[in-house]
Protein backbone atom coordinates (compact mmCIF):
# COMPACT_ATOMS: atom_id res chain seq x y z
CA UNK A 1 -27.28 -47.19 -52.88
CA UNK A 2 -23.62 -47.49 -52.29
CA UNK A 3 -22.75 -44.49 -54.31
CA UNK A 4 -25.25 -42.43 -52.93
CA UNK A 5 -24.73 -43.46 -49.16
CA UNK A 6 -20.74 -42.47 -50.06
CA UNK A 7 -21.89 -38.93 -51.29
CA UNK A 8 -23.75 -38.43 -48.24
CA UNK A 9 -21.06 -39.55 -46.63
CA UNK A 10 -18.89 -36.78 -48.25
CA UNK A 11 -21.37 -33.87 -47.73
CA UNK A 12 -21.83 -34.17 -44.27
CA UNK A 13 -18.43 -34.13 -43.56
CA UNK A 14 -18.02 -31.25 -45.56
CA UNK A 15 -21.10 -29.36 -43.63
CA UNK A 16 -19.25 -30.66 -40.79
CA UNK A 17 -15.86 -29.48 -41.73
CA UNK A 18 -17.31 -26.05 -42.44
CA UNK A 19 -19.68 -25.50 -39.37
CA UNK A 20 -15.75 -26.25 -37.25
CA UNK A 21 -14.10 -23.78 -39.23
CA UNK A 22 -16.86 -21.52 -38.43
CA UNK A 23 -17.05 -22.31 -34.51
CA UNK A 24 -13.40 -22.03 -34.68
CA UNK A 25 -12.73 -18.76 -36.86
CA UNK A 26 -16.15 -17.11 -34.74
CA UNK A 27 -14.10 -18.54 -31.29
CA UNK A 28 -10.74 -16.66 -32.40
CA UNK A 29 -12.56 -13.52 -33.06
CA UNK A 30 -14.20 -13.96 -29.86
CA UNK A 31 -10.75 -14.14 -27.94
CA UNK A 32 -8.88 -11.61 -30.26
CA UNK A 33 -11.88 -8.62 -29.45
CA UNK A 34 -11.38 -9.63 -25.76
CA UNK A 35 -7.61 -9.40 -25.99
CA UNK A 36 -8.37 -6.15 -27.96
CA UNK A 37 -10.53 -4.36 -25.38
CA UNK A 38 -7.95 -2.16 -23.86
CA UNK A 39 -8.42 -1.16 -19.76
CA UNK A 40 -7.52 2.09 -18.98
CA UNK A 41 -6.86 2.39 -14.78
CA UNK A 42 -6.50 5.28 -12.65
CA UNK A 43 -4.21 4.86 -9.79
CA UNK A 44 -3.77 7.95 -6.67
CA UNK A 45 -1.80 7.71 -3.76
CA UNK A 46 -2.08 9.79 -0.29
CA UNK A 47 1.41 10.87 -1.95
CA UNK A 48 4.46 10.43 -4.21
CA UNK A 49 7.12 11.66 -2.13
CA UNK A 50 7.53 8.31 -0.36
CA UNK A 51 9.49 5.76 -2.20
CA UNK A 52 7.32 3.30 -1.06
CA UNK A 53 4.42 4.28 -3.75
CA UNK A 54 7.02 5.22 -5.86
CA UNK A 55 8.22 1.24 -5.91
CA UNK A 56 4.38 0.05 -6.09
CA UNK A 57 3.21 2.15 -8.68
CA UNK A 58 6.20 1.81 -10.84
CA UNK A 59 5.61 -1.43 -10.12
CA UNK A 60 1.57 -1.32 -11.52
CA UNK A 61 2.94 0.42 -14.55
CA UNK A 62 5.44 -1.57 -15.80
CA UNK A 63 3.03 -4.67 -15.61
CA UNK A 64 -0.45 -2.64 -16.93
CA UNK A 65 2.05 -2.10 -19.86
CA UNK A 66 2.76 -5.22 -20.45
CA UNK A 67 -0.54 -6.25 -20.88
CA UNK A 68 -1.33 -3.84 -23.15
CA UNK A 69 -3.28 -1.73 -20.89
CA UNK A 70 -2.67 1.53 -19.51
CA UNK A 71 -2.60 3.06 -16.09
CA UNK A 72 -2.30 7.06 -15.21
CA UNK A 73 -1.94 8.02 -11.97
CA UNK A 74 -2.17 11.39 -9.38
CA UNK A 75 -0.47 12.63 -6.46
CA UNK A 76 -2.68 14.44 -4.30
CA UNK A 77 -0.03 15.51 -1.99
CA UNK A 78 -1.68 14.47 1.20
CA UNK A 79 -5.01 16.55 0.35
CA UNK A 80 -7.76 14.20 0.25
CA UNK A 81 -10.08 16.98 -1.45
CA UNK A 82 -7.12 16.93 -4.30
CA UNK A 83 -7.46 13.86 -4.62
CA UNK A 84 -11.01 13.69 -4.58
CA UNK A 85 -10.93 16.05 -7.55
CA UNK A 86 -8.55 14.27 -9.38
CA UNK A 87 -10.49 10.95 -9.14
CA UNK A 88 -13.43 12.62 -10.58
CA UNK A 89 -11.17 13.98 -13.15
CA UNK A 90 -9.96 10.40 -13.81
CA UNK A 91 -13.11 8.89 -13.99
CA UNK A 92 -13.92 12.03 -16.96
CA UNK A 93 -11.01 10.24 -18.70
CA UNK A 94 -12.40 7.04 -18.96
CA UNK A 95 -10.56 5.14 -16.82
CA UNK A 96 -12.35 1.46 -16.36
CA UNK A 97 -10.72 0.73 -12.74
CA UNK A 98 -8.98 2.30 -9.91
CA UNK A 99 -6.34 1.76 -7.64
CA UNK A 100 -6.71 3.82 -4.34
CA UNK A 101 -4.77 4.79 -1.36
CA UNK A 102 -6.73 7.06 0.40
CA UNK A 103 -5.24 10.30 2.18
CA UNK A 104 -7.79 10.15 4.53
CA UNK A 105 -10.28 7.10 5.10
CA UNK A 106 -13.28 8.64 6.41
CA UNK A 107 -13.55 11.66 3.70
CA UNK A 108 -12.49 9.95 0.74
CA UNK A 109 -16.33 8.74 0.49
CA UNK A 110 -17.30 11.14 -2.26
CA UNK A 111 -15.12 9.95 -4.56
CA UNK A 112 -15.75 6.05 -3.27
CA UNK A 113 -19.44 7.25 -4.32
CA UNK A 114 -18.90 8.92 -7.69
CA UNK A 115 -16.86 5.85 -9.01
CA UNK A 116 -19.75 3.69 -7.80
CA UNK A 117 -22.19 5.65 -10.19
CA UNK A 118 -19.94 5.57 -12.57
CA UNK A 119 -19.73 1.89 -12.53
CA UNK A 120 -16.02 1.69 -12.07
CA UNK A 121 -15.08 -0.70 -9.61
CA UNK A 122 -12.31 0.64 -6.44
CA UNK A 123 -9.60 -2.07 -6.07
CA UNK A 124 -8.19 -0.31 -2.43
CA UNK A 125 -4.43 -1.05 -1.42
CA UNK A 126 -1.86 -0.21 1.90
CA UNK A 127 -4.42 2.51 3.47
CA UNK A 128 -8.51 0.99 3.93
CA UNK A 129 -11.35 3.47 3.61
CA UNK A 130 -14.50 3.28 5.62
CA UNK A 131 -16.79 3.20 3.45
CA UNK A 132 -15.50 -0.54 2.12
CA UNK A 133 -18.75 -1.48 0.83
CA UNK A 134 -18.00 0.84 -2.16
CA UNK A 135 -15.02 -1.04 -2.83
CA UNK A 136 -14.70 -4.63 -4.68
CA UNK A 137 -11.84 -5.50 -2.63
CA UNK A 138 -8.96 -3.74 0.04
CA UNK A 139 -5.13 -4.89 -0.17
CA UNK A 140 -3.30 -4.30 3.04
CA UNK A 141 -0.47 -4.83 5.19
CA UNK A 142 -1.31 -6.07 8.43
CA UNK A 143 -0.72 -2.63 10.23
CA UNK A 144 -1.75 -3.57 13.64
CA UNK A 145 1.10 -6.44 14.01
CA UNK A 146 3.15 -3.93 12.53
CA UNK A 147 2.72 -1.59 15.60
CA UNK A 148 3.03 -4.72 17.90
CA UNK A 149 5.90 -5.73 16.70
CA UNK A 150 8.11 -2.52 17.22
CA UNK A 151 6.34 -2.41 21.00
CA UNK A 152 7.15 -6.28 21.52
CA UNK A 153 10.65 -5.90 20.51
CA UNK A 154 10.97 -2.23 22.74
CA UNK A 155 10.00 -4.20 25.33
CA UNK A 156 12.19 -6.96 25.05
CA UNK A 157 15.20 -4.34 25.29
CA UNK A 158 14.14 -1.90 27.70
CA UNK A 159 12.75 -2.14 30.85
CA UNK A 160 11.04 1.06 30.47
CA UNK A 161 11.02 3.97 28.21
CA UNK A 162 9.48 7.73 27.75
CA UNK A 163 8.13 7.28 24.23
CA UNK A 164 7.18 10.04 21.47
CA UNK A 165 4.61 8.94 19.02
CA UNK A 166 4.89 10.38 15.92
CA UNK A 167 1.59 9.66 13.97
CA UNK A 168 -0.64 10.79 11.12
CA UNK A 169 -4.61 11.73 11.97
CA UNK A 170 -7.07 10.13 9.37
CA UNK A 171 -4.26 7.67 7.75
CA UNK A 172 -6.04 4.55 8.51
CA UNK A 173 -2.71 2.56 8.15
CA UNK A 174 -0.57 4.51 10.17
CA UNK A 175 -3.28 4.93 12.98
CA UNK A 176 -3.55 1.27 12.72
CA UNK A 177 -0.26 0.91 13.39
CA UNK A 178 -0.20 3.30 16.19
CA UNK A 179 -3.14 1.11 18.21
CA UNK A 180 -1.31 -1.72 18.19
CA UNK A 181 1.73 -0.23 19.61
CA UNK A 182 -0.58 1.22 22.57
CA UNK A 183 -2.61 -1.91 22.77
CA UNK A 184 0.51 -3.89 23.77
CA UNK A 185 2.23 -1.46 26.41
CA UNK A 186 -1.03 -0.39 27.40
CA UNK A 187 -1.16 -1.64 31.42
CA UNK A 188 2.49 -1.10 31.57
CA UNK A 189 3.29 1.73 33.43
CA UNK A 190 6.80 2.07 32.92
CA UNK A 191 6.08 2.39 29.32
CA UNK A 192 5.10 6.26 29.10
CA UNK A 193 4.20 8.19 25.69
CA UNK A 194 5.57 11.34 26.35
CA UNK A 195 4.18 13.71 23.80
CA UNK A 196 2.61 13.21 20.13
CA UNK A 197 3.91 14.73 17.34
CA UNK A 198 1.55 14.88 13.55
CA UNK A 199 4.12 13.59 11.35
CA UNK A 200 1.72 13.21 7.80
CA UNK A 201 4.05 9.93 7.16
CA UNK A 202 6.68 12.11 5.18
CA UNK A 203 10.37 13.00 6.28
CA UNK A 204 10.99 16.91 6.09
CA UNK A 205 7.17 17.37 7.97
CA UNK A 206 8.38 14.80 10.86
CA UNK A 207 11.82 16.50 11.07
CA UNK A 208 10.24 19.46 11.66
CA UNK A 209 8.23 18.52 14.45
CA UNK A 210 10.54 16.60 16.26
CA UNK A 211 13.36 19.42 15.32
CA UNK A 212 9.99 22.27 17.11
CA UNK A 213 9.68 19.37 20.08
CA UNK A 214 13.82 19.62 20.72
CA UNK A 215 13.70 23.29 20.47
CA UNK A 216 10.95 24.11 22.83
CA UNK A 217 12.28 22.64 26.31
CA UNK A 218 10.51 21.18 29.03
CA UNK A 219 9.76 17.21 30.09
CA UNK A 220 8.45 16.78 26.80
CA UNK A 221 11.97 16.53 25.38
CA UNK A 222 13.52 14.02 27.45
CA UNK A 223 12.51 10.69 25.62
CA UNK A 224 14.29 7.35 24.57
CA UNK A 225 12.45 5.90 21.91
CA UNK A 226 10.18 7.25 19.20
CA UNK A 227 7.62 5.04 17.30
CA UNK A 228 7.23 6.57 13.44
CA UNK A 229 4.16 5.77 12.05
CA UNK A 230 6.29 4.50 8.63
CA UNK A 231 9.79 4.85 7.56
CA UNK A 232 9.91 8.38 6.58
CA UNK A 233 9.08 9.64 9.58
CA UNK A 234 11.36 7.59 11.61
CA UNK A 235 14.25 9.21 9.37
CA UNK A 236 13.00 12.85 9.90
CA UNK A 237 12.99 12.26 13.67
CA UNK A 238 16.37 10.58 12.99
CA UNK A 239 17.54 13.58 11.28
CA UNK A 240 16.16 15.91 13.89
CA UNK A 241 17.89 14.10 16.60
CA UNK A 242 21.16 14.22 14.56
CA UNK A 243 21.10 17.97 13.87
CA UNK A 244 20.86 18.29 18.21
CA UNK A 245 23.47 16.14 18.68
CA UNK A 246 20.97 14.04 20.74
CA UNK A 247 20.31 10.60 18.93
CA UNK A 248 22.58 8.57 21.33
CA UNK A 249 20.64 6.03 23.39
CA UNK A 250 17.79 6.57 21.75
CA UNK A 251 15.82 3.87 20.12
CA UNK A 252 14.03 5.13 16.60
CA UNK A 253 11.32 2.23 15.27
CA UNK A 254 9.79 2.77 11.87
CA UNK A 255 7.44 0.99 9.71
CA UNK A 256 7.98 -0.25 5.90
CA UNK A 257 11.08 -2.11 5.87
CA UNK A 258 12.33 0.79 3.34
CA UNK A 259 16.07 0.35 1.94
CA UNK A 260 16.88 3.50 3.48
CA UNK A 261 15.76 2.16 6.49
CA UNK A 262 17.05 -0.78 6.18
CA UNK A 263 20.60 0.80 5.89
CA UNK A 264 19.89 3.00 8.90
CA UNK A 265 19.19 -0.37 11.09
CA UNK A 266 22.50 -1.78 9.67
CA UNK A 267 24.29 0.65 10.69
CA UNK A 268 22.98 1.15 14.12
CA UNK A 269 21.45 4.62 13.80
CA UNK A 270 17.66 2.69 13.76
CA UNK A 271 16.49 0.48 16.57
CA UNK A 272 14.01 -1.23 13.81
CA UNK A 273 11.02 -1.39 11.00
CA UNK A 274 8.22 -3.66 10.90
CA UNK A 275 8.77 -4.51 7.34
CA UNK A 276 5.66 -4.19 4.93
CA UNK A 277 5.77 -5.83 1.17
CA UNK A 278 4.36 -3.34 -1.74
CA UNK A 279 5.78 -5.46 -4.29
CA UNK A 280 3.40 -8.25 -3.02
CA UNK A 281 0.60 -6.11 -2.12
CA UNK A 282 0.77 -4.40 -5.97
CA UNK A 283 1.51 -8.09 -8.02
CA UNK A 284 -1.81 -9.07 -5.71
CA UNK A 285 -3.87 -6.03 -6.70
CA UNK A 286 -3.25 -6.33 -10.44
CA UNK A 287 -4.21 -9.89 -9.91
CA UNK A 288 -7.14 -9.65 -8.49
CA UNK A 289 -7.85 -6.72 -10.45
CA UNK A 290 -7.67 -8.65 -13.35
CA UNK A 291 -9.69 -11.35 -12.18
CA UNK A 292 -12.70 -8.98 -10.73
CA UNK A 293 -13.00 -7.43 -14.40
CA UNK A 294 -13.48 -10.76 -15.59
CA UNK A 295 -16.07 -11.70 -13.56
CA UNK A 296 -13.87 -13.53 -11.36
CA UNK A 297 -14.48 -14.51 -7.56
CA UNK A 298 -12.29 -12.60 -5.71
CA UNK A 299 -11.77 -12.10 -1.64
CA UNK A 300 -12.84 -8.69 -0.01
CA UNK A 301 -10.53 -8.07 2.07
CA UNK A 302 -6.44 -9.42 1.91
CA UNK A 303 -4.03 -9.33 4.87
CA UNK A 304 -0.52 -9.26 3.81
CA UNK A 305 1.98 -10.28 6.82
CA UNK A 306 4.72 -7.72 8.25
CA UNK A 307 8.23 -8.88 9.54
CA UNK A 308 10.25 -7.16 12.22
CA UNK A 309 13.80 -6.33 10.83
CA UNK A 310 16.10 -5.48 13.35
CA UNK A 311 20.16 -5.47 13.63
CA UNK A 312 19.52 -9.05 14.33
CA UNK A 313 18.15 -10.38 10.94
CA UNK A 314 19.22 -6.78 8.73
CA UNK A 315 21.75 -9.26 7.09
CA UNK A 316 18.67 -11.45 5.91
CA UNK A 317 17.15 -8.94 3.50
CA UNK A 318 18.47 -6.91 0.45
CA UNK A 319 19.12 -3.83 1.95
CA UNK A 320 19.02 -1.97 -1.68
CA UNK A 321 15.27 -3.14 -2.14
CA UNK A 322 12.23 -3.74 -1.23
CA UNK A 323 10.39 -6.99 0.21
């Protein structure tokens, strides 16, 4: 009995041996075909001749990379039926996720609705679309303080003002931006907007309006502070306003916290920029990216916080970078 009890003893933990080695060769192959399963993302932006997509996609890329993934993206150029095209083109290239920032919020939808059928979930960042329930989450900068902020601080050093508004129809984030500016002077009479000016968020289009607005005479002209609806366009009206000889004692706000504007501030030629983060905002998408295509919890909507930079605190942040 003795003997035989002992080579029980000795199969069965042989079987048992075995059936681990099994469970644990089965588990590895398990893990290794996940880590295998390569995503391919799509990524568009309303366009790539602003630095500050340049720094989050490049950004996006560098990490997708690293994880052995791979991410292609589009400029549309600020034509939201481009980029509609090119999303569908995307999604004919098998791309498994996208990355969007809409040129325009409201007619972006057939695109929202294509990548719906398609079954490839919208991961939205910077610009929201209205048709969020097609999305599995939005990424933003909170673009209403933004606009308070430049008001709040206009207000602290002027006791009035004749204001141009330089803004960007159907750019949620920029007319975001642009509220909350109004909403704060709004029953303040000595706070006047002047004249508005379609900037499309990019430098050479603002110049040019601002440079038509100085050429064409009249009331219109005579103003002392200009809200941009982002950096960019604070620099094109800067550069207007330099090429007239008329920037003196007039107070230019932008919005990004770009290093060109950031320079600009320090050297006095900017009043200030509400400072945005699209390092944060992309290491947060890829995150939650991530964790959505693994079946993850993740929030619908993220608020990242803005921070007034003016000559005041310039010396805080790294003028050659981003936030």
């Amino acid at each position: 009995m003795n003997g035989h009890w002992k080579k029980s003893k000795f199969l069965y933990a042989g079987c048992l041996v075995c059936f681990l080695l099994v469970v644990l060769l089965y588990g590895c192959g398990s893990r290794e075909a996940a880590v295998r399963k390569q995503q391919k993302f799509g990524a568009t932006y309303m366009t790539m001749n602003n630095p500050y997509f340049q720094v989050m996609n490049a950004w996006l890329e560098e990490n997708v990379e690293a994880n052995g993934d791979i991410l292609i993206y589009r400029d549309p150029a600020q034509d939201q039926e481009k980029q509609n095209e090119q999303i569908f083109d995307m999604l004919e290239e098998g791309i498994t996720g996208l990355f969007l920032n809409p040129v325009n919020w409201e007619t972006v939808r057939p695109a929202l609705i294509a990548c719906k059928e398609a079954e490839v979930p919208v991961f939205v960042i910077d610009t929201n679309v209205y048709d969020d329930e097609y999305v599995a989450f939005s990424i933003l900068s909170d673009n209403y303080d933004a606009g308070v902020q430049c008001a709040r601080d206009m207000m602290k050093k002027k006791t009035s003002a004749r204001i141009i508004v330089i803004d960007s129809p159907g750019t949620k984030s920029i007319d975001d931006r642009v509220q909350g500016f109004m909403d704060t002077i709004t029953g303040h009479e000595e706070y006047e907007v002047v004249t508005w000016l379609h900037g499309k968020g990019e430098l050479e289009v603002s110049m040019d309006v601002v440079q038509g607005l100085l050429s064409s005479g009249g009331a219109a002209r005579e103003f002392d502070v200009v809200l941009g609806g982002n950096d960019p366009t604070a620099l094109g009206a800067l550069a207007a306003l330099q090429m007239n000889q008329m920037q003196d004692g007039i107070l230019i706000y932008g919005i990004d916290g770009s290093p060109d504007g950031k320079v600009m501030i320090k050297e006095g030629y900017m009043e200030g920029s509400s400072a945005q983060q699209p390092l944060v905002i992309a290491q947060q998408a890829l995150s939650m990216a991530y964790d959505y295509m693994d079946e993850k919890e993740v929030e619908n909507l993220v608020i990242v916080p803005v921070t007034m930079i003016t000559r005041d605190n310039v010396d805080e942040f790294d003028l050659a970078g981003w936030q």
